[in-house]
N, C-alpha and C. Protein backbone atom coordinates (compact mmCIF):
# COMPACT_ATOMS: atom_id res chain seq x y z
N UNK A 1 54.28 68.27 -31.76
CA UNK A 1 53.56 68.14 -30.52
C UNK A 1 54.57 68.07 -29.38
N UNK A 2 54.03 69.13 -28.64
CA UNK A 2 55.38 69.02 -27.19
C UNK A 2 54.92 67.61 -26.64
N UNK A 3 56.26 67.04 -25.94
CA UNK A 3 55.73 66.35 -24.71
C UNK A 3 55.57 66.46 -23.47
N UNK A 4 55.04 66.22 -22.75
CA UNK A 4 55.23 66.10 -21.04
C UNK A 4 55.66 65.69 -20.39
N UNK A 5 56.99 66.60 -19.57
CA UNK A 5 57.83 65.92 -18.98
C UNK A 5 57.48 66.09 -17.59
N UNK A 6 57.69 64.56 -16.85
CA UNK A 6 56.54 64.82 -15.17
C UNK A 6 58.39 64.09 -14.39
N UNK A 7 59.00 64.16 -14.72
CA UNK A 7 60.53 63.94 -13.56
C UNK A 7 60.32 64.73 -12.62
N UNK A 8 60.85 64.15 -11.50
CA UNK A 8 60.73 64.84 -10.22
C UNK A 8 61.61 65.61 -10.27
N UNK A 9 62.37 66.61 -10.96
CA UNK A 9 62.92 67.63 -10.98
C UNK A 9 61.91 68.75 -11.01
N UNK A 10 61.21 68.94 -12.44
CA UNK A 10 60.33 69.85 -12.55
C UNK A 10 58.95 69.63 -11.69
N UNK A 11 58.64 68.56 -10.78
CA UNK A 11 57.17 68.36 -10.09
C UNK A 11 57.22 69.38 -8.89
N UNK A 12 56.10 69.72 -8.96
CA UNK A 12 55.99 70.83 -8.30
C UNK A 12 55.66 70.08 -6.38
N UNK A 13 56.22 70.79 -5.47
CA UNK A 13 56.04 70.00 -4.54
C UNK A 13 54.45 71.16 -3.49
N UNK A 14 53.91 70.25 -3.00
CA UNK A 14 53.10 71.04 -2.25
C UNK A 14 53.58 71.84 -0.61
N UNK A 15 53.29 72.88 -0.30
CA UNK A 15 53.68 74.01 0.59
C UNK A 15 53.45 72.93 2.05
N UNK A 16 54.56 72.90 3.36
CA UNK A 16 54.14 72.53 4.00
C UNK A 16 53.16 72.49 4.93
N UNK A 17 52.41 71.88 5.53
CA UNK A 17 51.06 72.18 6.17
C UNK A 17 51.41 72.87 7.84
N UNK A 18 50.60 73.79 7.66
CA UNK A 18 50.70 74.34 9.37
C UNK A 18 50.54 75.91 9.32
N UNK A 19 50.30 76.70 10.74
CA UNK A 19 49.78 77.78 10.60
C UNK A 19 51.22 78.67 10.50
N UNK A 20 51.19 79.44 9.85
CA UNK A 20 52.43 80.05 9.59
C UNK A 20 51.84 81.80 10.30
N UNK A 21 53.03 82.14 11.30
CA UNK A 21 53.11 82.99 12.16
C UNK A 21 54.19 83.78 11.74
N UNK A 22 54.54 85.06 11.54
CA UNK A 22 55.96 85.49 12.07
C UNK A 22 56.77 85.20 10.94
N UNK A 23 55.77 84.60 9.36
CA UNK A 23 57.12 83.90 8.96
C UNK A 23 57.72 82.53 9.09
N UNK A 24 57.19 81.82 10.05
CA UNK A 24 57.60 80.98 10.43
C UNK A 24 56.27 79.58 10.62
N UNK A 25 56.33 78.32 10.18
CA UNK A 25 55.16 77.68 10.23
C UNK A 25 55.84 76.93 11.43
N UNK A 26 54.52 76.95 12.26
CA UNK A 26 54.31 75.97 13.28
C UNK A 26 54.55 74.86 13.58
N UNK A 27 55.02 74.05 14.92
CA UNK A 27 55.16 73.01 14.84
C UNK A 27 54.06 72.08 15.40
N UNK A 28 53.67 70.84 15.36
CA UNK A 28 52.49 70.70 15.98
C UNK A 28 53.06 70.43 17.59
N UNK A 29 51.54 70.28 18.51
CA UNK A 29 51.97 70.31 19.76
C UNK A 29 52.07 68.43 20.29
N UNK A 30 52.65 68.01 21.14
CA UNK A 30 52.66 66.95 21.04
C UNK A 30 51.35 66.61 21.73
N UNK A 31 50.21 66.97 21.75
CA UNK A 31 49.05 66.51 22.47
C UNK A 31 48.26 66.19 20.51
N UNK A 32 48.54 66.80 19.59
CA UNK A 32 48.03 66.65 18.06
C UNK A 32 48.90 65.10 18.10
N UNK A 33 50.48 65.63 18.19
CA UNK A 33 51.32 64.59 17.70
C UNK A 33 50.68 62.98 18.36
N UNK A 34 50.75 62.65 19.73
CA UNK A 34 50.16 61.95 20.02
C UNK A 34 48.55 61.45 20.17
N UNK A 35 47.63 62.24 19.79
CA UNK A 35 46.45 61.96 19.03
C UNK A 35 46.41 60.75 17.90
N UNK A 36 47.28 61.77 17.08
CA UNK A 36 47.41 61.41 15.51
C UNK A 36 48.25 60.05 15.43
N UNK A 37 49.32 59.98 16.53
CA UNK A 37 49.54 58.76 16.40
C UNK A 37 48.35 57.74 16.83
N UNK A 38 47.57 57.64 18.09
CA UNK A 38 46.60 56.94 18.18
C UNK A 38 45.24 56.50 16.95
N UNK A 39 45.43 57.56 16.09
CA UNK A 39 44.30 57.51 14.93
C UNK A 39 44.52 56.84 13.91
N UNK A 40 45.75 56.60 13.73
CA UNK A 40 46.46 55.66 13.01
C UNK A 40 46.62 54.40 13.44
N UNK A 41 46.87 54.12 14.83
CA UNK A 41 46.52 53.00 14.96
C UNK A 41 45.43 52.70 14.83
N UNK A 42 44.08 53.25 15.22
CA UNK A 42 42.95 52.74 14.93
C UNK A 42 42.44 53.39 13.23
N UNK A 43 43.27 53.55 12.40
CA UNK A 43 43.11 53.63 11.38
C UNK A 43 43.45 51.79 10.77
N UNK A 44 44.49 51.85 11.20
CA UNK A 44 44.49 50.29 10.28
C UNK A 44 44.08 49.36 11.00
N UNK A 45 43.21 49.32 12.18
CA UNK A 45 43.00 48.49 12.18
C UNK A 45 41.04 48.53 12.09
N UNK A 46 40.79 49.73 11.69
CA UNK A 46 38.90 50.31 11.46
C UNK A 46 38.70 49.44 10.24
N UNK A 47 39.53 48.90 9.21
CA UNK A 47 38.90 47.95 8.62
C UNK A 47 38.78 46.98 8.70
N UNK A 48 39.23 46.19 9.34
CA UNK A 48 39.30 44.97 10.06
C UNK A 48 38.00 44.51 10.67
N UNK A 49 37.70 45.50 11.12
CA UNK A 49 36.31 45.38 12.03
C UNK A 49 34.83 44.79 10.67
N UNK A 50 33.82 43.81 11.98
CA UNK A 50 33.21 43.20 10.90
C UNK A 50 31.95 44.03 10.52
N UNK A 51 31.63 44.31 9.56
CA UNK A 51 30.92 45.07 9.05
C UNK A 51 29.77 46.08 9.30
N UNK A 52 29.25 44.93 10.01
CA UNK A 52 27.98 45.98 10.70
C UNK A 52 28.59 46.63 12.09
N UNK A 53 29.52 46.13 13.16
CA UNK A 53 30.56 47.04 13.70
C UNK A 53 31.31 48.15 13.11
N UNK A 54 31.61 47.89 11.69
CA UNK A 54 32.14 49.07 11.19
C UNK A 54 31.45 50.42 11.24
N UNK A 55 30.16 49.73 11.05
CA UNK A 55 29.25 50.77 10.28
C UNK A 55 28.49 51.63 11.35
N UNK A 56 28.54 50.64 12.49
CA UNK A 56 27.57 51.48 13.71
C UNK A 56 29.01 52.12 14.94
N UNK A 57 29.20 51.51 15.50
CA UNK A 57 30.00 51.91 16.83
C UNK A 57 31.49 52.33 16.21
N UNK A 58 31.76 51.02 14.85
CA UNK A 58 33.04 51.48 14.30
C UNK A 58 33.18 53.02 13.91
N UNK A 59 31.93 53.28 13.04
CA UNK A 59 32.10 54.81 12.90
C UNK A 59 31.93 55.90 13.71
N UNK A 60 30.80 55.88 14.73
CA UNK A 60 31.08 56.41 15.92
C UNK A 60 32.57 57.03 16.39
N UNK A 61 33.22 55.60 16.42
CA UNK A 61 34.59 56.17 17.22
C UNK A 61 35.48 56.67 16.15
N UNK A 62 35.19 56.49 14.79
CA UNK A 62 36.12 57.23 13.70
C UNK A 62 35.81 58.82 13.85
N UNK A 63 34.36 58.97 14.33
CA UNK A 63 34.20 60.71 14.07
C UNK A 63 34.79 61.25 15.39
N UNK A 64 34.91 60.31 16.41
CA UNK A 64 35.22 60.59 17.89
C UNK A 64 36.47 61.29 17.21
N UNK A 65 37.75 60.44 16.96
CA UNK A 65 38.67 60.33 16.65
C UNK A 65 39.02 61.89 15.78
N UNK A 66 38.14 61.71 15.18
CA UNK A 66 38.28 63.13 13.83
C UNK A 66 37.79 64.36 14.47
N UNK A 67 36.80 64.10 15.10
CA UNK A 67 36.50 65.40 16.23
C UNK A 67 37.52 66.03 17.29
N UNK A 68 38.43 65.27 17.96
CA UNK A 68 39.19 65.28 18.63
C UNK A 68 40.52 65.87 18.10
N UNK A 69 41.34 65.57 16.73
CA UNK A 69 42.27 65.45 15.81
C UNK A 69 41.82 67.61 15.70
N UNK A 70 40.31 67.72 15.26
CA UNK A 70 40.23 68.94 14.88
C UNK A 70 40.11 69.54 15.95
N UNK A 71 39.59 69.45 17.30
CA UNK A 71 39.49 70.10 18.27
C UNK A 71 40.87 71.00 18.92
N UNK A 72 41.63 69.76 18.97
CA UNK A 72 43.08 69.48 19.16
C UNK A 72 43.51 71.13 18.57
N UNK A 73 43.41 71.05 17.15
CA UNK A 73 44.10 72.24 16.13
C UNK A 73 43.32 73.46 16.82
N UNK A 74 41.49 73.19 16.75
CA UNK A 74 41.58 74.68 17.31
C UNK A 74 41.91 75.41 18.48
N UNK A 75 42.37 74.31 19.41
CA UNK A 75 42.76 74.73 20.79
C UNK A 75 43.91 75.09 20.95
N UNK A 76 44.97 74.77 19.85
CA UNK A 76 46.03 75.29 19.56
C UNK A 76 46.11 76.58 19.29
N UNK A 77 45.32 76.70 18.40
CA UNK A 77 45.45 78.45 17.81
C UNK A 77 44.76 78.95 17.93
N UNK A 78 43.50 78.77 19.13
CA UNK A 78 42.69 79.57 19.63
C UNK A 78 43.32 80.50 20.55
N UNK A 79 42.17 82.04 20.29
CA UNK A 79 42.74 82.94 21.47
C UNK A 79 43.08 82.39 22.65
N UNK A 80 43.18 83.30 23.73
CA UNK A 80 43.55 83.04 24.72
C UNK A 80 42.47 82.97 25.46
N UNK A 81 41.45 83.75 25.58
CA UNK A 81 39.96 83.93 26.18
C UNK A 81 39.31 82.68 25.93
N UNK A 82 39.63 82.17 24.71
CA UNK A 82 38.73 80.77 24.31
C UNK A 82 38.90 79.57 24.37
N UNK A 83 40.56 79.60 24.55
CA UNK A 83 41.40 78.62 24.65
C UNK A 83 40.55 77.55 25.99
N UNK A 84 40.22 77.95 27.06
CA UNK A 84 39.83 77.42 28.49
C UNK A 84 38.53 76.46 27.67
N UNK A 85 37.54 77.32 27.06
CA UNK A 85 36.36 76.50 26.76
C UNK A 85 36.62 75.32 25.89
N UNK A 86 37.30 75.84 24.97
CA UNK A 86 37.20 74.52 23.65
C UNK A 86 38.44 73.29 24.76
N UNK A 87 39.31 74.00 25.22
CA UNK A 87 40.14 72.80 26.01
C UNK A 87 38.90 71.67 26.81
N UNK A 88 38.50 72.30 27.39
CA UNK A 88 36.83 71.67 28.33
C UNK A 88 35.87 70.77 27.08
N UNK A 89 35.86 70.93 25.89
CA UNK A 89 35.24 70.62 25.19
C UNK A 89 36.11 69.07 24.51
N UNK A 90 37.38 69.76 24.33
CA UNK A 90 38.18 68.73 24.59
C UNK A 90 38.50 67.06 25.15
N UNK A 91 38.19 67.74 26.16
CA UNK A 91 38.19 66.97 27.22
C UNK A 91 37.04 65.77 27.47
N UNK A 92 35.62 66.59 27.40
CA UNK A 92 34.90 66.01 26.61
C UNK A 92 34.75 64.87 25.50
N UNK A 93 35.37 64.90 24.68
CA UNK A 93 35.65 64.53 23.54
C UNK A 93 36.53 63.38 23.65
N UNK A 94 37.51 63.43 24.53
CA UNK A 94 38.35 62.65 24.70
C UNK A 94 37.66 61.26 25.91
N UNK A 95 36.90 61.77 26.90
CA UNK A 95 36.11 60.58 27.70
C UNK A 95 35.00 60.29 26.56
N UNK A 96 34.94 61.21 25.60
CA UNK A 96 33.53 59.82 24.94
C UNK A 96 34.10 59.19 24.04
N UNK A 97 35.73 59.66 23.66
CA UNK A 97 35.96 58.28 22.75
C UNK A 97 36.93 57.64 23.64
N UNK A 98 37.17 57.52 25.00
CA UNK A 98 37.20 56.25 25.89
C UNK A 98 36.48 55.49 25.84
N UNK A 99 35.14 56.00 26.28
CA UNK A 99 34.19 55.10 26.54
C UNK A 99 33.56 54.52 25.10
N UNK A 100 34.06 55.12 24.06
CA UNK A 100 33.34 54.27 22.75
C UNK A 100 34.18 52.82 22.72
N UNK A 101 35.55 53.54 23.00
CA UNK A 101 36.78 52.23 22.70
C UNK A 101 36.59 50.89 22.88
N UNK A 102 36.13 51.31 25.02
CA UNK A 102 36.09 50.09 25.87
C UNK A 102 34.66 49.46 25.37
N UNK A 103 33.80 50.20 25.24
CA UNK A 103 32.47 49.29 24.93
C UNK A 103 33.06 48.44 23.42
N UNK A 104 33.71 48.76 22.27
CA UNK A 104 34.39 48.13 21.17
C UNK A 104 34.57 46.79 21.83
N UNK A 105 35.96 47.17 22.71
CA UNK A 105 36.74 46.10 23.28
C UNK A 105 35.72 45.04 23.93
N UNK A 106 34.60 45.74 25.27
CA UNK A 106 33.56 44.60 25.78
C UNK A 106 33.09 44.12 24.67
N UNK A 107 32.49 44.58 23.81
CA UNK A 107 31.16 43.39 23.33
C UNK A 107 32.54 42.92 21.80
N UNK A 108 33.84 42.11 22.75
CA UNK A 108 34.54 41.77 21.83
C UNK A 108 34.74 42.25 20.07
N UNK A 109 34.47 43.54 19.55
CA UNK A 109 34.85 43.81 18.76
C UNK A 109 36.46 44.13 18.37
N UNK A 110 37.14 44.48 19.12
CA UNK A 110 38.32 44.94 19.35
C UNK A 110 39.39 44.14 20.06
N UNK A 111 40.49 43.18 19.71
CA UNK A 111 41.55 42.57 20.44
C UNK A 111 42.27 43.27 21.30
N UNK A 112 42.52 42.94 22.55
CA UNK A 112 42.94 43.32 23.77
C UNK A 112 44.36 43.79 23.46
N UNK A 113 45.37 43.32 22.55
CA UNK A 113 46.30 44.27 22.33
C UNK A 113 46.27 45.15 21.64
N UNK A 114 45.33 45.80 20.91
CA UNK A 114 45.20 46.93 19.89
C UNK A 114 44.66 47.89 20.53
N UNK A 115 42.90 47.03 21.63
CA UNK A 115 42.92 48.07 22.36
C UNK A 115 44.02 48.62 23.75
N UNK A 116 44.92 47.84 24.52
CA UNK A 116 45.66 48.53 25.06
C UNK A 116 46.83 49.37 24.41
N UNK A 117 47.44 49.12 23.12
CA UNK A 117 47.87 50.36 22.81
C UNK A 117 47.18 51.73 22.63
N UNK A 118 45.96 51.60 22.54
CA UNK A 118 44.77 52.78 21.98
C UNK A 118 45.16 53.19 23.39
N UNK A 119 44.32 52.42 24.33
CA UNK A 119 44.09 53.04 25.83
C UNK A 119 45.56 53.76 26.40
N UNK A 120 46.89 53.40 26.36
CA UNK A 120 47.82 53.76 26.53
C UNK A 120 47.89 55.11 25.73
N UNK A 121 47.74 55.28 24.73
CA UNK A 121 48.05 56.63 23.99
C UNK A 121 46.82 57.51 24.58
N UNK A 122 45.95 57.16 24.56
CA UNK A 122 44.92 58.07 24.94
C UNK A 122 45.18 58.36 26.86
N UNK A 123 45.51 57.15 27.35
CA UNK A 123 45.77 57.55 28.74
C UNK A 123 47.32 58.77 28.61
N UNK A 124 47.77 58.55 28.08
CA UNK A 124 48.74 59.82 27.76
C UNK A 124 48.68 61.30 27.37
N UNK A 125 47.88 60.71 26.16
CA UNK A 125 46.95 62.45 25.68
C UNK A 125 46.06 62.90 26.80
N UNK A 126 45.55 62.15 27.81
CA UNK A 126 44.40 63.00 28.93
C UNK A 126 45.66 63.47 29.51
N UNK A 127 46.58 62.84 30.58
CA UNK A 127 47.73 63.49 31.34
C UNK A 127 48.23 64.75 30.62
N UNK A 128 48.33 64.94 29.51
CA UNK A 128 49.02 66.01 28.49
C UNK A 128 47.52 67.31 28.55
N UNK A 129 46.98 66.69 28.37
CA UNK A 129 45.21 67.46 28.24
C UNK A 129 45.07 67.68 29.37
N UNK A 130 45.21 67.26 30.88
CA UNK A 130 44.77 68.08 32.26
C UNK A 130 46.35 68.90 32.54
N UNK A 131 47.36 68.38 31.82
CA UNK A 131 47.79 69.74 32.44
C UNK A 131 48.42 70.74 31.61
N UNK A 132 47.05 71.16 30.41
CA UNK A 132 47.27 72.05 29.69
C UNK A 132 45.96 72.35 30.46
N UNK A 133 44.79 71.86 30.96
CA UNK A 133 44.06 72.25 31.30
C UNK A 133 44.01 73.21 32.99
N UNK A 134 45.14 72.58 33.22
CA UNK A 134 45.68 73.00 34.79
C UNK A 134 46.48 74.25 34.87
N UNK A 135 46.76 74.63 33.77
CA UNK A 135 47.59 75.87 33.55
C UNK A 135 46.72 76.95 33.03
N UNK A 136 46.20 76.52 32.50
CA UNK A 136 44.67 77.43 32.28
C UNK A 136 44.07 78.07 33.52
N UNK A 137 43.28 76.80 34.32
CA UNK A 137 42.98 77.24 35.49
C UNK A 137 43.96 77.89 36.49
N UNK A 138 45.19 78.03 36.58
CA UNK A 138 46.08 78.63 37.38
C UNK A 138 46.30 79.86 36.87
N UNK A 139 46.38 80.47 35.64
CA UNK A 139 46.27 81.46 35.08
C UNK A 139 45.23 82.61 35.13
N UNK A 140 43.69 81.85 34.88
CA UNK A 140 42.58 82.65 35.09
C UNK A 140 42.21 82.80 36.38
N UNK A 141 42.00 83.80 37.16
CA UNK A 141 41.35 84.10 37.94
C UNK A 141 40.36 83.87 37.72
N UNK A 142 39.58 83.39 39.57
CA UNK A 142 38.13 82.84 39.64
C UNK A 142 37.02 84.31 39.50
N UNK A 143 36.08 83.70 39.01
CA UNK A 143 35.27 85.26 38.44
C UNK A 143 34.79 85.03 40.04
N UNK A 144 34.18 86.10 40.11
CA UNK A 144 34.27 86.98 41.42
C UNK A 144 31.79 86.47 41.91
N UNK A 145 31.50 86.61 42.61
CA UNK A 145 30.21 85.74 42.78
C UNK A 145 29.12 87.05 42.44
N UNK A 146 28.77 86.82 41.55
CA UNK A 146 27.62 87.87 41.25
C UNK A 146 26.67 88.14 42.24
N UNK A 147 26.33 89.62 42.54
CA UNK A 147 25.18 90.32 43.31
C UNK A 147 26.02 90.69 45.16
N UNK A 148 26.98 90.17 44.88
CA UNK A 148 27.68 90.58 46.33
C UNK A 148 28.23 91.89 45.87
């Protein structure tokens, strides 16, 4: 009977993650990078929260969070034509999981230093987010007024 040998010599390692272009895989942009750091913080601390918070507003802001994380990616490697909308959608996304945070923080679910690191990263990712959004708009020309 053979045996099975599992040493990390022969373990097979998995392919790194990212969109590979050219040959070359991607790096993320730091508007993902700093997301993802914010999701993590409110990753360890989403269990903490007391139960029926977890379950109602806590999860709320977990899908906020996960909506945002994926939005993030497709706005990255979205065309160029589409890039403007999903950024707007974005954006979106990003004031409703503000406003999920702070309501956390009011009806005291959330400690005032966990939520100001949240609010700090996220006040960072919007500055990063309007002026990816600002380069957009400087780029596209204004469509022109229909029926004139």
């Amino acid at each position: 009977m053979t045996q099975l040998n599992f040493s990390a010599d022969t373990a097979i390692k998995p392919p790194p993650l990212g969109k590979i272009a050219n040959g070359q895989i991607s790096a993320e942009i730091p508007l993902l990078t700093e997301f993802k750091n914010a999701y993590l913080i409110w990753h360890n601390y989403f269990s903490s929260l007391p139960r029926l918070t977890r379950y109602t507003l806590g999860a709320k802001i977990d899908n906020c969070f996960l909506e945002l994380l994926e939005k993030t990616l497709i706005a990255q490697f979205s065309k160029k034509e589409n890039k403007f909308i999903v950024l707007n959608e974005l954006s979106n996304k990003l004031d409703n999981l503000k406003f999920f945070l702070t309501l956390l923080w009011e009806t005291k679910g959330m400690n005032t230093n966990t939520y100001t690191q949240l609010s700090q990263k996220l006040i960072n990712s919007g500055k990063m987010l309007g002026k990816w959004l600002s380069l957009f708009k400087k780029a596209t020309p204004p469509a022109e007024a229909e029926g004139e």
